[in-house]
Protein backbone atom coordinates (compact mmCIF):
# COMPACT_ATOMS: atom_id res chain seq x y z
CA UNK A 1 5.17 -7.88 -9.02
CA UNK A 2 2.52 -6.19 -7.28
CA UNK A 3 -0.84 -7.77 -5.84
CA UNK A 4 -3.97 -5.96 -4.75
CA UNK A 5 -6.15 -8.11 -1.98
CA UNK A 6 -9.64 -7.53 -1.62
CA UNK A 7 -9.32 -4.89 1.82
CA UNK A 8 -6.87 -2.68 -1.31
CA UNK A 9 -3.80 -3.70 0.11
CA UNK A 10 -0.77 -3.50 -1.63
CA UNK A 11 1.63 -6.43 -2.05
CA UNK A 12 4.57 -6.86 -3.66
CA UNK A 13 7.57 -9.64 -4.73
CA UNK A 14 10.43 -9.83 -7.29
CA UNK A 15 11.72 -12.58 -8.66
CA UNK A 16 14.00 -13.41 -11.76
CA UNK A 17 12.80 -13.61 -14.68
CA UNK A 18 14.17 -16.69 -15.50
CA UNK A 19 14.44 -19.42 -13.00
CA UNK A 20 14.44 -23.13 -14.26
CA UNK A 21 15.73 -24.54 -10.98
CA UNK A 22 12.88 -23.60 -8.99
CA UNK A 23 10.05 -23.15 -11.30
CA UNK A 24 8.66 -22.76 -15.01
CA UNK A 25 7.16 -19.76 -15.46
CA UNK A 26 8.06 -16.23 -13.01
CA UNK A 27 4.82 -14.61 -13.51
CA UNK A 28 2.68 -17.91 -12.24
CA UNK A 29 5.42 -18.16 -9.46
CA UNK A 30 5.08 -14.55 -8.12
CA UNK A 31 1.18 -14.82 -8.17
CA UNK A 32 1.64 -18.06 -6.00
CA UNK A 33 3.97 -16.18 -3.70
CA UNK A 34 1.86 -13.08 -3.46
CA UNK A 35 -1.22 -15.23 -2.85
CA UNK A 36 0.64 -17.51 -0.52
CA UNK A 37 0.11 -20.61 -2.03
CA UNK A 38 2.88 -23.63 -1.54
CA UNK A 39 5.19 -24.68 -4.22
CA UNK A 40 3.63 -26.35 -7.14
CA UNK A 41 0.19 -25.84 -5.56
CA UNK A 42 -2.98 -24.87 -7.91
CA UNK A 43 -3.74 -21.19 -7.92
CA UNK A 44 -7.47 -20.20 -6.35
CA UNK A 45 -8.04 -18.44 -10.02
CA UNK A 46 -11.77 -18.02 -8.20
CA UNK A 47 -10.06 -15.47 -6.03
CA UNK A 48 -8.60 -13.53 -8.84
CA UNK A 49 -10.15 -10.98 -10.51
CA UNK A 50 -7.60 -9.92 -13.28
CA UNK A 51 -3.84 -10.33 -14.45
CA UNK A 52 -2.09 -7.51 -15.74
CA UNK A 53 1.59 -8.15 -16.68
CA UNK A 54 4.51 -6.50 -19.23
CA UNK A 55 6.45 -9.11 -20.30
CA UNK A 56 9.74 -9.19 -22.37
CA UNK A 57 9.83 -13.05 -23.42
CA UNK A 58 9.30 -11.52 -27.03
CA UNK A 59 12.24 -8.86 -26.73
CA UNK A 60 14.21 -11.26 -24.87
CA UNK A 61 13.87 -14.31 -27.75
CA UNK A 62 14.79 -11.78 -29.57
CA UNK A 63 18.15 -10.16 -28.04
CA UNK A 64 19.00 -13.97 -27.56
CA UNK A 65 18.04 -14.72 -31.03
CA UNK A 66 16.18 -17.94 -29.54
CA UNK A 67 13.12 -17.67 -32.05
CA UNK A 68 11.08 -20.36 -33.49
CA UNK A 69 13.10 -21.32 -36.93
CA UNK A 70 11.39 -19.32 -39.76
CA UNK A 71 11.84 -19.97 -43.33
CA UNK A 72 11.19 -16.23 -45.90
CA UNK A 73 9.88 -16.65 -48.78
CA UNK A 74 10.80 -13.82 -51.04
CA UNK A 75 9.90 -12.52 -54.65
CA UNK A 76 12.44 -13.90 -56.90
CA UNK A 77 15.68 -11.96 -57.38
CA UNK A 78 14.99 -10.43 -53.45
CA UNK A 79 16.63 -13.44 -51.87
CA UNK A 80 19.72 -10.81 -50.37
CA UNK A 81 17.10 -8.44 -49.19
CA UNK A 82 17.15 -8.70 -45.40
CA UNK A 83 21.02 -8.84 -45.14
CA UNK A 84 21.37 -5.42 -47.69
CA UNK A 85 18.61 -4.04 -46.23
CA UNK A 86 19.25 -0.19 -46.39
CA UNK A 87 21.75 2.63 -45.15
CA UNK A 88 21.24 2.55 -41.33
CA UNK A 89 24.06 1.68 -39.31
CA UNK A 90 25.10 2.89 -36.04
CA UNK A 91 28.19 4.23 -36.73
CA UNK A 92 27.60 6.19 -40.67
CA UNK A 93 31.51 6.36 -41.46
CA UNK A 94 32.67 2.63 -40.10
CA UNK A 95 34.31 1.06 -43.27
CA UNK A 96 33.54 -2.48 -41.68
CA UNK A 97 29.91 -2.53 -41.01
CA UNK A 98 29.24 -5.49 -38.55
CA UNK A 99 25.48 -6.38 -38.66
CA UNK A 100 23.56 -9.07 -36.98
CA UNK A 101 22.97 -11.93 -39.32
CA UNK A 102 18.78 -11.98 -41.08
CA UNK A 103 16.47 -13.64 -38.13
CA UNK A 104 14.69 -16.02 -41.17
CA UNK A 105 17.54 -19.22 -40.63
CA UNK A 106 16.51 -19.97 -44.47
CA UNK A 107 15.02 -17.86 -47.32
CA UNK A 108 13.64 -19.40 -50.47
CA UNK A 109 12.94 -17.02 -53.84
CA UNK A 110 9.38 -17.51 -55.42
CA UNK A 111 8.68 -17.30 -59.04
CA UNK A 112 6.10 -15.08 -59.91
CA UNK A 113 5.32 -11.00 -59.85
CA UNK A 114 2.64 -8.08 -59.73
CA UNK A 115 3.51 -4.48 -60.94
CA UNK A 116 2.82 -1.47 -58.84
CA UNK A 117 -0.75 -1.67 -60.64
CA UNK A 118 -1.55 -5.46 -59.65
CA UNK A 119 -1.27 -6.43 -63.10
CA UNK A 120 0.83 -10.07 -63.26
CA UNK A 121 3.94 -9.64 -64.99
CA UNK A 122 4.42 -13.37 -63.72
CA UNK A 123 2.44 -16.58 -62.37
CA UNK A 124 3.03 -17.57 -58.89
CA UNK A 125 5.17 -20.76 -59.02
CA UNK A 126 2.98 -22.39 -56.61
CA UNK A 127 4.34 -25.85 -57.82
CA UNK A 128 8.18 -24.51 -56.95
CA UNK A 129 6.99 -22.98 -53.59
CA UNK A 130 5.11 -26.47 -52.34
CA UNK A 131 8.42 -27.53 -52.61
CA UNK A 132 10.27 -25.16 -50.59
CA UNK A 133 7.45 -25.50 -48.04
CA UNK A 134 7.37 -28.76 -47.68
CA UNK A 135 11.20 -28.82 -47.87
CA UNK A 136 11.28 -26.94 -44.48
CA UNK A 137 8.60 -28.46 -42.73
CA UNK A 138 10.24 -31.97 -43.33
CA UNK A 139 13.68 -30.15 -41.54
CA UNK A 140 11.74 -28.65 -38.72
CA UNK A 141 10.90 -25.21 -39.48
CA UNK A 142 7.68 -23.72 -37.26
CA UNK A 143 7.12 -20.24 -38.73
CA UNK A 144 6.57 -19.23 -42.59
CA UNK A 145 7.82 -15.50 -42.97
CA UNK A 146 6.20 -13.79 -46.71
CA UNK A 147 6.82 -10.66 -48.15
CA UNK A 148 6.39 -9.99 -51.70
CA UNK A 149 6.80 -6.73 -54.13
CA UNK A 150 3.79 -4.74 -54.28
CA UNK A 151 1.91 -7.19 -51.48
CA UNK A 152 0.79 -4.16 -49.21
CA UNK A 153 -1.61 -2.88 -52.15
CA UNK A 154 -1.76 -6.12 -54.12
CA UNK A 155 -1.55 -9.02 -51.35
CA UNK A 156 -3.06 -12.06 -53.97
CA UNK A 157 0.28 -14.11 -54.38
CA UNK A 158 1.04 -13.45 -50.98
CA UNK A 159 -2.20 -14.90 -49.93
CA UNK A 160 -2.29 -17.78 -52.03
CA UNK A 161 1.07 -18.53 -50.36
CA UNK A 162 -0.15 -18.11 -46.86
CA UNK A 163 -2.50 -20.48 -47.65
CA UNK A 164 -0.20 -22.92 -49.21
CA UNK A 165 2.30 -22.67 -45.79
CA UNK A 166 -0.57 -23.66 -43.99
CA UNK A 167 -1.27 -26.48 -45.71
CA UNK A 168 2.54 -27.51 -46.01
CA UNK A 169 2.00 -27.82 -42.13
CA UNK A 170 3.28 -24.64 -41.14
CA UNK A 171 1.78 -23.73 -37.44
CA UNK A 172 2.33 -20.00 -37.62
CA UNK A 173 2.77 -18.08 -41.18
CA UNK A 174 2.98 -14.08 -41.18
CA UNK A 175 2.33 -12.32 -44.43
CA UNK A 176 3.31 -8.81 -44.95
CA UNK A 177 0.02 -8.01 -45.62
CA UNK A 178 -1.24 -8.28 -42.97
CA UNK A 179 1.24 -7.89 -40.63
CA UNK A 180 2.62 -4.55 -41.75
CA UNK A 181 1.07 -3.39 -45.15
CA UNK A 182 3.28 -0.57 -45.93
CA UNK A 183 4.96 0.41 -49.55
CA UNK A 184 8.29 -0.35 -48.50
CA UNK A 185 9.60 -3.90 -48.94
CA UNK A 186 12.74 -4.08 -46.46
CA UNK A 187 11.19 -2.77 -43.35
CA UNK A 188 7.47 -4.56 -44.48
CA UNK A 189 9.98 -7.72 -44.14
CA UNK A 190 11.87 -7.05 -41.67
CA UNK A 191 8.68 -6.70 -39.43
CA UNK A 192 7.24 -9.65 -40.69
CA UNK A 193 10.01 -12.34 -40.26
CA UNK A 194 10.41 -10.44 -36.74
CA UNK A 195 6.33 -11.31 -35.88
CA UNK A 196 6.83 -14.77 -37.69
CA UNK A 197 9.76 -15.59 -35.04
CA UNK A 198 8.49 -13.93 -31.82
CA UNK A 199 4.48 -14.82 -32.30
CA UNK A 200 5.08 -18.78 -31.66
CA UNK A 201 7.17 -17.81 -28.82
CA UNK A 202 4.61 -15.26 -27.30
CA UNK A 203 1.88 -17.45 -27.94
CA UNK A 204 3.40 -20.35 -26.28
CA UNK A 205 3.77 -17.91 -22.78
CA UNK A 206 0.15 -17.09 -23.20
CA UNK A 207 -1.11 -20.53 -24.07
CA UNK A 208 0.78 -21.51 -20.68
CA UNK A 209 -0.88 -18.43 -18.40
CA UNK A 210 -4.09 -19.14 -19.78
CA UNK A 211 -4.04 -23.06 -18.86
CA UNK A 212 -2.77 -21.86 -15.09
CA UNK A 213 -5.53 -19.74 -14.94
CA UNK A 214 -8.52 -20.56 -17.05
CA UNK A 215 -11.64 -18.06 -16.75
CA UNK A 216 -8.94 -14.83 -15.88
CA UNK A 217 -8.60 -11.42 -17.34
CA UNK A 218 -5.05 -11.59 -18.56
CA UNK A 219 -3.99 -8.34 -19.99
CA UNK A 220 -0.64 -7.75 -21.40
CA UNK A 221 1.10 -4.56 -21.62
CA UNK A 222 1.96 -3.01 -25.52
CA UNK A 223 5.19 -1.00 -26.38
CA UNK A 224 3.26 2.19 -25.92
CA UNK A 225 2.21 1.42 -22.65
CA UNK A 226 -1.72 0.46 -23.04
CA UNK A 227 -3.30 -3.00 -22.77
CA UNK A 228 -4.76 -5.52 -24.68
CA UNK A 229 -6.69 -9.04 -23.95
CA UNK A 230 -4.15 -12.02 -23.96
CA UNK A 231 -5.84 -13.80 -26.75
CA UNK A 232 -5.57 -10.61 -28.87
């Protein structure tokens, strides 16, 4: 961590990343350290003028696979999609391909289809789907992952799901749509049960930096290197 004090004076600390034995959260920790407050004392947030911080509890939630449980919901017949998922593998002539397991801990098919035009070849099966939603909420599932054929040009089933995940109870729901609204379905749905298990988690760090340091600028570092507002 580095600190800048009003005369432009550098400062700097390190501490792990993870810590439970001698506090909660590293960033809050080094900013108490760099600002010499004790311990488990209140940060002067009147003194600071902005945050600006990379973190990796997303990619690290991920590598761990320590995610919020997520539950896919899939056009019918898809329900294999994220373990096939498509020719890349590390090694391209290993007989044996070893793959990490799908992030969503359950998928559920949904009745119901649009063609390339938008035209419905199907209904939604919204009665089918309050079922599976409900289903998962009841076992403790906190994110709703949805990707659907043809969604990135045509997104009206998945929106009509979205909205029926939120009112199962679901507290975070990503639709491909608007997550990632490309034409292909695999990686559209592998980014979208990726943001529907790291998001909670993110959100949850943010939620805590903002509470330990109400009225501050907290920006946080993207993955190509610019910044963006906490809340965004």
């Amino acid at each position: 961590m580095v600190g800048r004090s009003p005369d432009g004076a550098l400062h700097d600390a390190k501490l792990l990343s993870e810590n439970p034995a001698a506090y909660d959260d590293a960033a809050l920790a080094g900013i108490a350290l760099l600002m010499g407050v004790p311990p488990g004392g209140p940060l002067p947030v009147d003194a600071i003028d902005s945050v600006r911080m990379g973190t990796t509890v997303a990619t690290n939630a991920l590598l761990q696979r320590r995610g919020v449980r997520t539950l896919f919901l899939v056009t019918a017949g898809f329900g294999d999609l994220l373990r096939i998922g498509d020719q890349s593998r590390p090694s391209l002539f290993t007989l044996h391909v070893r793959r990490e397991p799908p992030l969503p801990e359950r998928v559920a098919e949904v009745g119901g289809r649009l063609d390339p035009d938008g035209h419905e070849v199907a209904p939604l099966d919204e009665a089918g789907a309050r079922v599976v939603l409900a289903q998962a909420v009841a076992d403790g599932f906190g994110a709703c992952a949805i990707a659907l054929m043809h969604a990135w040009a045509h997104p009206g089933h998945e929106r009509r799901l979205l909205a029926l995940a939120r009112e199962a109870g679901f507290a975070h729901v990503s639709a491909s749509h608007e997550v990632d609204p490309a034409p292909r379905l695999v990686p559209r749905a592998q980014t979208t049960t990726v943001d529907a298990t790291l998001a909670p988690v993110l959100r949850r760090h943010v939620d805590r930096l903002h509470r330990a340091l109400p009225g501050v600028t907290l920006l946080l570092m993207q993955s190509h290197g610019g910044l963006v507002r906490a809340e965004r």
